[in-house]
C-alpha atoms as a PDB file:
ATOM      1  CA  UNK A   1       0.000   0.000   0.000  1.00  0.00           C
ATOM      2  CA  UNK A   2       3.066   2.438   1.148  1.00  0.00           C
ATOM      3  CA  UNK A   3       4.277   2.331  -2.497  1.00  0.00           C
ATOM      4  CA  UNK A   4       0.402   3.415  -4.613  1.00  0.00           C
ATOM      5  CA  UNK A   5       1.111   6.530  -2.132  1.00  0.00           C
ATOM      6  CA  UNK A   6       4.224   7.651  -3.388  1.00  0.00           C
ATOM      7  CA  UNK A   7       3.204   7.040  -7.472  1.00  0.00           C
ATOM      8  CA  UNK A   8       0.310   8.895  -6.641  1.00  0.00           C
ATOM      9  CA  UNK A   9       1.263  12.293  -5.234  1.00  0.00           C
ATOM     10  CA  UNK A  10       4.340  13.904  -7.186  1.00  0.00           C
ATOM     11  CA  UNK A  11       7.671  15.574  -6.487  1.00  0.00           C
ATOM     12  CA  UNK A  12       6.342  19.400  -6.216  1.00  0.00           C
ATOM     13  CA  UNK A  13       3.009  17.625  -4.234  1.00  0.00           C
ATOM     14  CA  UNK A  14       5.507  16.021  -2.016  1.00  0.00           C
ATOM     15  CA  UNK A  15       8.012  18.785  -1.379  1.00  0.00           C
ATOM     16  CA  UNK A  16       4.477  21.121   0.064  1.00  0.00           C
ATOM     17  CA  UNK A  17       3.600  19.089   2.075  1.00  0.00           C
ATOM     18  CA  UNK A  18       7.020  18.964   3.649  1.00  0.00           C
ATOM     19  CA  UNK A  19       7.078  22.347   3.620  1.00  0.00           C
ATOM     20  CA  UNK A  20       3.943  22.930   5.034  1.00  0.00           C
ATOM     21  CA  UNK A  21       4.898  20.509   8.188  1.00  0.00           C
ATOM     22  CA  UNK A  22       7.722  22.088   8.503  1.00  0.00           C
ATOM     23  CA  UNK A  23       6.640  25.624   9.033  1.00  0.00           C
ATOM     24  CA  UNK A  24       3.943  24.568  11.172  1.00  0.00           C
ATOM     25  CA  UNK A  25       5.147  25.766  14.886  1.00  0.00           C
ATOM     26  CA  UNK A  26       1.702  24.118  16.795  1.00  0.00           C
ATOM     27  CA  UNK A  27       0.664  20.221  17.261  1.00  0.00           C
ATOM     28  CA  UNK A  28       0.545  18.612  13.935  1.00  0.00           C
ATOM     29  CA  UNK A  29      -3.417  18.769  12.985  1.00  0.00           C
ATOM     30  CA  UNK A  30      -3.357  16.467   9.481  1.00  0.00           C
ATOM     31  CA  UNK A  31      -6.611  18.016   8.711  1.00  0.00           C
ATOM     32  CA  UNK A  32      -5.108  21.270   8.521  1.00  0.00           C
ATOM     33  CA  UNK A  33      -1.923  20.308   7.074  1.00  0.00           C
ATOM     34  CA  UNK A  34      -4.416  18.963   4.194  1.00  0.00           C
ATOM     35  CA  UNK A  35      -6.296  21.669   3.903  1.00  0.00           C
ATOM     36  CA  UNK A  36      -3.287  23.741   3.611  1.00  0.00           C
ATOM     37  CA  UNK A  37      -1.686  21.453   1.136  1.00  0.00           C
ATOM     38  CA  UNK A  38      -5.438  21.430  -1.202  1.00  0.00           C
ATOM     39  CA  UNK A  39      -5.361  25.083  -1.350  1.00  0.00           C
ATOM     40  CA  UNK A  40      -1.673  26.397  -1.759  1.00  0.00           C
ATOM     41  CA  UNK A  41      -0.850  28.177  -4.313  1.00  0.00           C
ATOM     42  CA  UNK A  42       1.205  26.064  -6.540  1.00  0.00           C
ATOM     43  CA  UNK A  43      -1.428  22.770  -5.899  1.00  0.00           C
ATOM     44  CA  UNK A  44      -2.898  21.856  -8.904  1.00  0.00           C
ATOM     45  CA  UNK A  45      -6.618  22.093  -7.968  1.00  0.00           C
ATOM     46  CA  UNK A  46      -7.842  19.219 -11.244  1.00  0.00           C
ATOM     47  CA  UNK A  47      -5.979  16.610  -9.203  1.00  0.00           C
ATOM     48  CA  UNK A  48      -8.230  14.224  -6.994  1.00  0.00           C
ATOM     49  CA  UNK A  49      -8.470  15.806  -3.559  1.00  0.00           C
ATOM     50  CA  UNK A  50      -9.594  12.366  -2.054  1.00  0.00           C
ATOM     51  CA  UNK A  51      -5.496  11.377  -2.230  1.00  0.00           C
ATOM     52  CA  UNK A  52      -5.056  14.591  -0.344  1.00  0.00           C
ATOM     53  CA  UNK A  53      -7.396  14.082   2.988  1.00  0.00           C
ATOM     54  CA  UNK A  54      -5.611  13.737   6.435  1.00  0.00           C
ATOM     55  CA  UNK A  55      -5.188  10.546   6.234  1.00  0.00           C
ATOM     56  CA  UNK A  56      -3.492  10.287   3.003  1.00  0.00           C
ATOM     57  CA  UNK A  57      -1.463  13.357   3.917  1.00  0.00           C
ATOM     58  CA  UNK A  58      -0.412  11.469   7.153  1.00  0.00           C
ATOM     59  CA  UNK A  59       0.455   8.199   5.616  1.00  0.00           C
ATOM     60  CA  UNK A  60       2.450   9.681   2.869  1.00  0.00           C
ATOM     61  CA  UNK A  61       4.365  11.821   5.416  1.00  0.00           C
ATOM     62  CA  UNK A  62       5.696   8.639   6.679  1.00  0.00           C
ATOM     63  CA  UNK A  63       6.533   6.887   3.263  1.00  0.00           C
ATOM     64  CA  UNK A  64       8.736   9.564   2.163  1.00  0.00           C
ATOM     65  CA  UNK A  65      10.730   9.759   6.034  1.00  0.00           C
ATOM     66  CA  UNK A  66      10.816   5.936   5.578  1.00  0.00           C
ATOM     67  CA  UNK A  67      12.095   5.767   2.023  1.00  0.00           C
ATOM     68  CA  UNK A  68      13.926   9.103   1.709  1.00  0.00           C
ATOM     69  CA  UNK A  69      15.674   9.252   5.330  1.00  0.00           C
ATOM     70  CA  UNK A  70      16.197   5.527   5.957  1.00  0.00           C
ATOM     71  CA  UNK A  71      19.616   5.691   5.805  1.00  0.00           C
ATOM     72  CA  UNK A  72      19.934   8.849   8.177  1.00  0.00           C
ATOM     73  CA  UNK A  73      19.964   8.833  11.848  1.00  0.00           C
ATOM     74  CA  UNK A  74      16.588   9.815  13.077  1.00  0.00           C
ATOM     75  CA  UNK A  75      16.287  12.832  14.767  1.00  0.00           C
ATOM     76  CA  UNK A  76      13.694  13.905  17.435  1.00  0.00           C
ATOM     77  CA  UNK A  77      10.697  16.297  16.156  1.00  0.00           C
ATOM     78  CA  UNK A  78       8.501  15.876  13.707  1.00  0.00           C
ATOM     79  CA  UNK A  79       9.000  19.587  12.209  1.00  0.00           C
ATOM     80  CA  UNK A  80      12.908  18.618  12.056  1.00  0.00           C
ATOM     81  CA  UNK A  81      12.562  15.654  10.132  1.00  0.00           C
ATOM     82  CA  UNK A  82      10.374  17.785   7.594  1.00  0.00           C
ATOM     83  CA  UNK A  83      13.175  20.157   7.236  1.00  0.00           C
ATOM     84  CA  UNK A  84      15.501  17.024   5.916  1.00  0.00           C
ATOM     85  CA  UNK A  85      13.225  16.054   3.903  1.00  0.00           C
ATOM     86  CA  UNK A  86      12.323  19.015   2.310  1.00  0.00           C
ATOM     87  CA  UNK A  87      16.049  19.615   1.133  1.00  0.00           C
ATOM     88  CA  UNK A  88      15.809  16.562  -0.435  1.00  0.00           C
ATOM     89  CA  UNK A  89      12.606  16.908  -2.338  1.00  0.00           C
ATOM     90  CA  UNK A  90      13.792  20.426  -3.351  1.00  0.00           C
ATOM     91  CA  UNK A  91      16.741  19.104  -5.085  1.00  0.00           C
ATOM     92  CA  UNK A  92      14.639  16.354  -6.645  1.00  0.00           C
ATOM     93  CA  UNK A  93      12.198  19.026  -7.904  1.00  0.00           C
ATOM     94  CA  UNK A  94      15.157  20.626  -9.037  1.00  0.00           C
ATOM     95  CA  UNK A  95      16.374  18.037 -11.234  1.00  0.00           C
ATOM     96  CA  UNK A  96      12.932  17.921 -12.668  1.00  0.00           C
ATOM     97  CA  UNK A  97      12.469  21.448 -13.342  1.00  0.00           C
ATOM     98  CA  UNK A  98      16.031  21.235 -15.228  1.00  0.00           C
ATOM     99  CA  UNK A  99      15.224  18.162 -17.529  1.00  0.00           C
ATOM    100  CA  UNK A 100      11.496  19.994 -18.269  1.00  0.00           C
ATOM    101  CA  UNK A 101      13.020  23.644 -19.370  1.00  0.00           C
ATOM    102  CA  UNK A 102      15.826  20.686 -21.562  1.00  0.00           C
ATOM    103  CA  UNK A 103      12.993  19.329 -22.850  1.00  0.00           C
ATOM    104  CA  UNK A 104      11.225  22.653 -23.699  1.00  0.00           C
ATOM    105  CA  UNK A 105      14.439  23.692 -25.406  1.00  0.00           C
ATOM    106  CA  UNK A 106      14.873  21.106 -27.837  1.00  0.00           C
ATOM    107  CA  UNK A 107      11.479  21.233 -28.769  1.00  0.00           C
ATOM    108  CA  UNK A 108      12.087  25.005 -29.513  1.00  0.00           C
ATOM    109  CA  UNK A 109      14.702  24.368 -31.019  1.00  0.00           C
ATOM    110  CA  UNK A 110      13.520  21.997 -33.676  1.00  0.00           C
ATOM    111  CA  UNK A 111      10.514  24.232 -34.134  1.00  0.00           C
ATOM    112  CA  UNK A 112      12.779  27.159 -34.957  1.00  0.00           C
ATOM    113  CA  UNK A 113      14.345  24.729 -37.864  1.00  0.00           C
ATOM    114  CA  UNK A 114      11.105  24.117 -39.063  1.00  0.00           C
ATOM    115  CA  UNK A 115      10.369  28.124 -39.278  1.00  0.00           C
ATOM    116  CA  UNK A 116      13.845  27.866 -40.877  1.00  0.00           C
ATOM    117  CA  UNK A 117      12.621  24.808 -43.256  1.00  0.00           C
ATOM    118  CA  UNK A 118       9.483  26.635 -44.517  1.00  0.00           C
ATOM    119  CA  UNK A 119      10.897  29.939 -45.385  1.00  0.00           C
ATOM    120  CA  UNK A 120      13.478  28.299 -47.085  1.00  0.00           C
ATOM    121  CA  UNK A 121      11.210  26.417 -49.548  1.00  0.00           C
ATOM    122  CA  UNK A 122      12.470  22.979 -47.999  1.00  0.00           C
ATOM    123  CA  UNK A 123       9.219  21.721 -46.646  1.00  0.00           C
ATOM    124  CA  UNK A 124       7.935  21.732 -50.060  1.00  0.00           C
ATOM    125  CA  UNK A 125      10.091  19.474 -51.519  1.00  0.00           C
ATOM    126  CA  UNK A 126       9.775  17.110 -48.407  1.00  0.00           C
ATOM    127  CA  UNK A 127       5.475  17.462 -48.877  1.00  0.00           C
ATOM    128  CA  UNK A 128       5.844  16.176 -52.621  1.00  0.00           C
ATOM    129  CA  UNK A 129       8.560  13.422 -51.442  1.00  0.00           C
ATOM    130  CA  UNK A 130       5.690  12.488 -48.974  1.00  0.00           C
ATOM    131  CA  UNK A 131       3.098  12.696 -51.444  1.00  0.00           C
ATOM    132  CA  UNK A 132       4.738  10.311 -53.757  1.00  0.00           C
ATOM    133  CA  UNK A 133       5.795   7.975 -51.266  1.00  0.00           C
ATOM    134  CA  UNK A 134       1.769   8.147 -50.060  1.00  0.00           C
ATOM    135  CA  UNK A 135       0.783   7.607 -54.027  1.00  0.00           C
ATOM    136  CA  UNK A 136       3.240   4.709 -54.499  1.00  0.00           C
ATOM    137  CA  UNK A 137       2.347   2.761 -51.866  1.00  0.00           C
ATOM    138  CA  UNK A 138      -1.579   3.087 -52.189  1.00  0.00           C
ATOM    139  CA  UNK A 139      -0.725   1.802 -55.562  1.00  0.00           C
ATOM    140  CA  UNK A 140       1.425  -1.142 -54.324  1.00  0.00           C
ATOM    141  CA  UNK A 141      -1.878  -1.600 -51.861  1.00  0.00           C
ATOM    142  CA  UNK A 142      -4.287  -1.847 -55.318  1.00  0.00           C
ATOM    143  CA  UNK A 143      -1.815  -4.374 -57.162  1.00  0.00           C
ATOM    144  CA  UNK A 144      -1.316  -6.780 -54.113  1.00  0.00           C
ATOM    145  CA  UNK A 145      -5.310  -6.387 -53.766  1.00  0.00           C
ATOM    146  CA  UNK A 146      -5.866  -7.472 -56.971  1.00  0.00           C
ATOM    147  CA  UNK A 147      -3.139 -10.298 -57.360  1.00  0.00           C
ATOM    148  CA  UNK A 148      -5.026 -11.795 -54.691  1.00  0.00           C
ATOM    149  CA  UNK A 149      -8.395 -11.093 -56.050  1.00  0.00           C
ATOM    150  CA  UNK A 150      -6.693 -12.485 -59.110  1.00  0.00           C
ATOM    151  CA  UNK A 151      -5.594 -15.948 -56.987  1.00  0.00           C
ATOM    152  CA  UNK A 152      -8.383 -16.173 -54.915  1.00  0.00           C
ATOM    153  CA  UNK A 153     -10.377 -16.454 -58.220  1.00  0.00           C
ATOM    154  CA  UNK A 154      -8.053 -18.640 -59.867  1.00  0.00           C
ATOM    155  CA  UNK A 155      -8.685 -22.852 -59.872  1.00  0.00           C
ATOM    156  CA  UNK A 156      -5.855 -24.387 -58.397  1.00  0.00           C
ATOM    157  CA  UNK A 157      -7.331 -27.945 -57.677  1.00  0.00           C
ATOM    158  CA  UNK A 158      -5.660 -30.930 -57.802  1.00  0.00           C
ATOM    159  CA  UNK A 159      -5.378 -32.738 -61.162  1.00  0.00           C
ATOM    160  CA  UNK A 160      -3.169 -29.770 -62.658  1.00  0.00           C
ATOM    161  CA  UNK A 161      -0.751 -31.063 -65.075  1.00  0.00           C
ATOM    162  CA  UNK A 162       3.180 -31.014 -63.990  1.00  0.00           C
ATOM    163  CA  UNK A 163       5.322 -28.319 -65.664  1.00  0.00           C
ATOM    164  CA  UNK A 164       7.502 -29.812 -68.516  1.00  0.00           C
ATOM    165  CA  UNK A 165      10.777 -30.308 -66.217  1.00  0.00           C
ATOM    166  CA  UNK A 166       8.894 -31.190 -62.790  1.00  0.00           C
ATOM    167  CA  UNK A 167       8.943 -34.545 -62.296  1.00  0.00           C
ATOM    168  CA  UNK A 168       5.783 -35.795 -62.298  1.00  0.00           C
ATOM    169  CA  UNK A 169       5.854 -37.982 -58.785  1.00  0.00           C
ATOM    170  CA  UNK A 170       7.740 -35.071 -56.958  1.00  0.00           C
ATOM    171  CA  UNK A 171       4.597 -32.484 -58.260  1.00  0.00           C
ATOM    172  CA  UNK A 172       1.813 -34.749 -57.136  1.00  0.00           C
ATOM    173  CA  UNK A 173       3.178 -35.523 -54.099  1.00  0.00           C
ATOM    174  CA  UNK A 174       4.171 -31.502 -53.353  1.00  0.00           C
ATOM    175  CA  UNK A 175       0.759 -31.004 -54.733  1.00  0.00           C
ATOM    176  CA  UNK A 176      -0.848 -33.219 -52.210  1.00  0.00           C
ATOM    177  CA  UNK A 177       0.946 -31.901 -49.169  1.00  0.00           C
ATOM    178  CA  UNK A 178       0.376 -28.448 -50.034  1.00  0.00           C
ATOM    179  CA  UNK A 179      -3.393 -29.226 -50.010  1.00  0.00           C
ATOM    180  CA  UNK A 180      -3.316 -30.889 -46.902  1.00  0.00           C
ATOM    181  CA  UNK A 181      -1.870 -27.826 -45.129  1.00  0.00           C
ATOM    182  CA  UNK A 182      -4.661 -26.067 -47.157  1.00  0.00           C
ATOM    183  CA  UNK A 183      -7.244 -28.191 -45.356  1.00  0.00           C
ATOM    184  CA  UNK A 184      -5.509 -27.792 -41.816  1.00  0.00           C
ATOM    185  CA  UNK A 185      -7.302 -25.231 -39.678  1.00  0.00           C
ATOM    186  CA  UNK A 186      -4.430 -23.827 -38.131  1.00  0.00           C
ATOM    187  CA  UNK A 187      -3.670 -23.062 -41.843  1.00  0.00           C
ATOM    188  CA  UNK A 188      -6.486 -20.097 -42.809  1.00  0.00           C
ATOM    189  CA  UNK A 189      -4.165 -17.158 -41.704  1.00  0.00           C
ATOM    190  CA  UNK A 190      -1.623 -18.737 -44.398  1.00  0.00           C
ATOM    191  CA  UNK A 191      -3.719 -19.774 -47.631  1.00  0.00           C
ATOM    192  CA  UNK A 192      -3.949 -16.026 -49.246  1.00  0.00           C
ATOM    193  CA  UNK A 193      -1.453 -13.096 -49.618  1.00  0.00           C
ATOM    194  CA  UNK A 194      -1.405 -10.659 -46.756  1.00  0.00           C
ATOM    195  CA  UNK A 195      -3.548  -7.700 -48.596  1.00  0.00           C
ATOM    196  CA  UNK A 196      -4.197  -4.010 -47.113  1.00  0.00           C
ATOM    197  CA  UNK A 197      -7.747  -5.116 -46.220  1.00  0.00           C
ATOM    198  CA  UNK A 198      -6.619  -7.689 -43.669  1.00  0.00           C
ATOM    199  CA  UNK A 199      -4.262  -5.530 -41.661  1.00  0.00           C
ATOM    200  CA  UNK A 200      -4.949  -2.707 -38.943  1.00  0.00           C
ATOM    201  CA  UNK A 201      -4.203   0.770 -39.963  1.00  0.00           C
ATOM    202  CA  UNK A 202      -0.495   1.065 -38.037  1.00  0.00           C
ATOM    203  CA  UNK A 203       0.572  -2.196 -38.737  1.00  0.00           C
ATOM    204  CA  UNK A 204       3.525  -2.116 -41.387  1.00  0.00           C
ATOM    205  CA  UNK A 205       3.263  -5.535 -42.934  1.00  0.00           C
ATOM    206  CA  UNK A 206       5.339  -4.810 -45.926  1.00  0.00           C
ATOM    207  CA  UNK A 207       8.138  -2.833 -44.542  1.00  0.00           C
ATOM    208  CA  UNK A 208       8.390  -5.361 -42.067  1.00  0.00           C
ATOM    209  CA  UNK A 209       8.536  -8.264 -44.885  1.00  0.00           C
ATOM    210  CA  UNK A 210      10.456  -7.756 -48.291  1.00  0.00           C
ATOM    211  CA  UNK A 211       9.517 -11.239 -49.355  1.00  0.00           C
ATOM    212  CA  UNK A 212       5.654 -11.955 -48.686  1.00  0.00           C
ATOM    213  CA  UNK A 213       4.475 -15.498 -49.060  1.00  0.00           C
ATOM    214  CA  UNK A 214       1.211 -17.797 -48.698  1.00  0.00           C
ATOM    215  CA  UNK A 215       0.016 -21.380 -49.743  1.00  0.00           C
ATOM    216  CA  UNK A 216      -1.557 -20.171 -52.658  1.00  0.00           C
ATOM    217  CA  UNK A 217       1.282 -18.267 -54.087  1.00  0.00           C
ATOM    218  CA  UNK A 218       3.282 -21.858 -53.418  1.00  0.00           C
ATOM    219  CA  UNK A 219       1.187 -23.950 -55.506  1.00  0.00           C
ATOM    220  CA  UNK A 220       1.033 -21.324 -58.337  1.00  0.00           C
ATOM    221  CA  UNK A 221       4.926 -21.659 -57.988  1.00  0.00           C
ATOM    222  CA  UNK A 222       5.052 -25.227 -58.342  1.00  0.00           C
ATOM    223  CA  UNK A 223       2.554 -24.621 -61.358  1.00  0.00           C
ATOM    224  CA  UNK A 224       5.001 -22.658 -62.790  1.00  0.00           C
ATOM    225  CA  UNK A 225       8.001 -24.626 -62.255  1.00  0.00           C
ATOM    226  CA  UNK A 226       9.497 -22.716 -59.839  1.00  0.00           C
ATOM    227  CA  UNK A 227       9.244 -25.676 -57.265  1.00  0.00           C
ATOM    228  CA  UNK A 228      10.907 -28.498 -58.601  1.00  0.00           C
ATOM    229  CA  UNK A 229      12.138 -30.525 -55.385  1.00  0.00           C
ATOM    230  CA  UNK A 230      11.098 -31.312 -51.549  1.00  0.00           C
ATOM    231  CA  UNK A 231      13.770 -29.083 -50.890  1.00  0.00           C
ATOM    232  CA  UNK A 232      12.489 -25.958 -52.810  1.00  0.00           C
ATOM    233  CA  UNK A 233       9.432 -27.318 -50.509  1.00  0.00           C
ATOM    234  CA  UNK A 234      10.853 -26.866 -47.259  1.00  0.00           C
ATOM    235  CA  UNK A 235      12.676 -23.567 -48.524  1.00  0.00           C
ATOM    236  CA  UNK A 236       9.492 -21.980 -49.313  1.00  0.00           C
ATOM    237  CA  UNK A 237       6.860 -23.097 -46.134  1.00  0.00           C
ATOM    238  CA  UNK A 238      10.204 -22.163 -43.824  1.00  0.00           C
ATOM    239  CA  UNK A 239       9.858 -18.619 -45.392  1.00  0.00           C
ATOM    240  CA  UNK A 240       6.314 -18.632 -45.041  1.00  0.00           C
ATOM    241  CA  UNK A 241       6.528 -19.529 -41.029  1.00  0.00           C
ATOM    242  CA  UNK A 242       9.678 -17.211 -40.948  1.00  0.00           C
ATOM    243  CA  UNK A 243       7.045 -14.316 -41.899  1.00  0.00           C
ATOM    244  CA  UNK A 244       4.851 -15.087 -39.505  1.00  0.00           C
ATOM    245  CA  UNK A 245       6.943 -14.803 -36.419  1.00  0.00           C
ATOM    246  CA  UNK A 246       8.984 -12.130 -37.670  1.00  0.00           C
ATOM    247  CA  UNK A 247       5.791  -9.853 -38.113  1.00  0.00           C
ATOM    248  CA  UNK A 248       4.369 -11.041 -34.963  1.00  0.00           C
ATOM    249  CA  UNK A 249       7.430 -10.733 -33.064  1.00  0.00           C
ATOM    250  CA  UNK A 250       7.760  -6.994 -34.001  1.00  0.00           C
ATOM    251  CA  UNK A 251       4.303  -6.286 -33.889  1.00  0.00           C
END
C-alpha cells in the first residue's frame, strides 16, 4: 500500500507538504496540514483531492521519512525531520524542473528549424517526397489487392498437369501436401497473400517483410516450375513460417 502513495502524489506535491509541516510551529493537525496542502498556491486544484485528505497526507508523510531518510539517523521532532526532507525533495524538484526547461528547449529548437525549413522552400520538396511515397504505396496496396483477387479467383485444384521439367511424382506428391496444409485449420491465416484489407491501420506488414508469401502463391509456384524438389518445398513453407513470427514478433 506504502508504495500506490508515493506514485500517486508527485515531487512538487511532495516537497508542500514537507514544507507545510515544517513551518507549522503548533501540534501537527493532518486536517489542517491537508487543507493547507489542497489550497496552496502552486497545488494543482484538477488533481483528486480524495489522495489529499488527512489521512493520506499522514500516511504519505511517513513513506517519504521511511524511504527518503532511511539511511539517516533519526532525529527527534517531527518539524525537524520535515526540514531534511524538504532539502531533499527540493533538489529532486530541481532536477525535474532542469530536464522539463531541456525538454522545452529542444522542442524550440527543432521548431525554430522548421520556421527555418518553410521559409526556405524545404518543406515543399519534403510534402511532394511524402506525397509520392503516399501515391506509391496506395498503388502497391491496389496491385497486391488485386493479385489476390486475381488468386483467390483462380482454380488451383488438384489434377493440374506437372510443368515440362517437374517430375511428375515429386509435383503430385508436393501437390498433395500443399493441399493438406490447405485443409488444416491452423492453416487459414496462411492460404492467401497478406492484402491491405486484412491488416490494422499502423501495422507495417510490408516494410516489415520484403519477401511476402502464402500457400496459394506456393502452388502457383510449383505450377510454374518454380518448385521443382522437396527441398524448394521446405525452402518456401520455412519462409512462409519465418514471416509469420517475424511480423508477430515486431508487432
Amino acid at each position: 500500500m506504502e508504495d500506490a502513495f508515493s506514485d500517486e502524489w508527485t515531487t512538487l506535491e511532495s516537497l508542500l507538504l514537507v514544507s507545510i509541516v515544517s513551518q507549522t510551529s503548533t501540534a501537527i493537525n493532518w486536517a489542517t496540514i491537508s487543507k493547507q496542502l489542497r489550497s496552496h498556491p502552486l497545488f494543482d486544484a484538477s488533481r483528486d483531492p480524495t489522495l489529499f485528505g488527512l489521512k493520506r497526507c499522514q500516511q504519505q508523510f511517513e513513506y517519504l521519512v521511511e524511504h527518503k531518510l532511511q539511511y539517516e539517523r533519526k532525529k527527534p521532532g517531527i518539524q525537524d525531520t520535515a526540514t531534511r526532507l524538504e532539502e531533499k525533495l527540493k533538489d529532486e524538484r530541481r532536477k525535474e524542473v532542469e530536464a522539463q526547461i531541456e525538454r522545452t528547449a529542444q522542442e524550440i529548437r527543432a521548431l525554430k528549424s522548421e520556421v527555418h525549413s518553410i521559409r526556405a522552400g524545404k518543406q515543399d520538396s519534403d510534402i511532394t517526397q511524402w506525397f509520392n511515397e503516399q501515391k506509391a504505396a496506395e498503388m502497391k496496396d491496389l496491385q497486391l489487392t488485386a493479385q489476390a483477387l486475381q488468386y483467390r479467383k483462380s482454380k488451383l485444384g488438384s489434377g493440374s498437369p506437372p510443368p515440362p521439367d517437374v517430375d511428375a511424382e515429386t509435383f503430385a506428391k508436393i501437390e498433395k501436401v500443399l493441399k493438406k496444409l490447405t485443409q488444416l485449420k491452423f492453416s487459414e491465416p496462411f492460404r492467401w497473400p497478406v492484402t491491405p484489407d486484412d491488416l490494422d491501420e499502423d501495422d507495417n506488414y510490408y516494410g516489415i517483410i520484403k519477401n511476402p508469401t502464402d500457400l496459394t502463391s506456393i502452388r502457383i509456384k510449383l505450377q510454374q516450375g518454380l518448385i521443382k524438389s522437396k527441398q524448394d518445398l521446405w525452402r518456401e513453407l520455412s519462409l512462409l513460417f519465418d514471416n509469420a513470427f517475424k511480423f508477430n514478433e515486431v508487432g
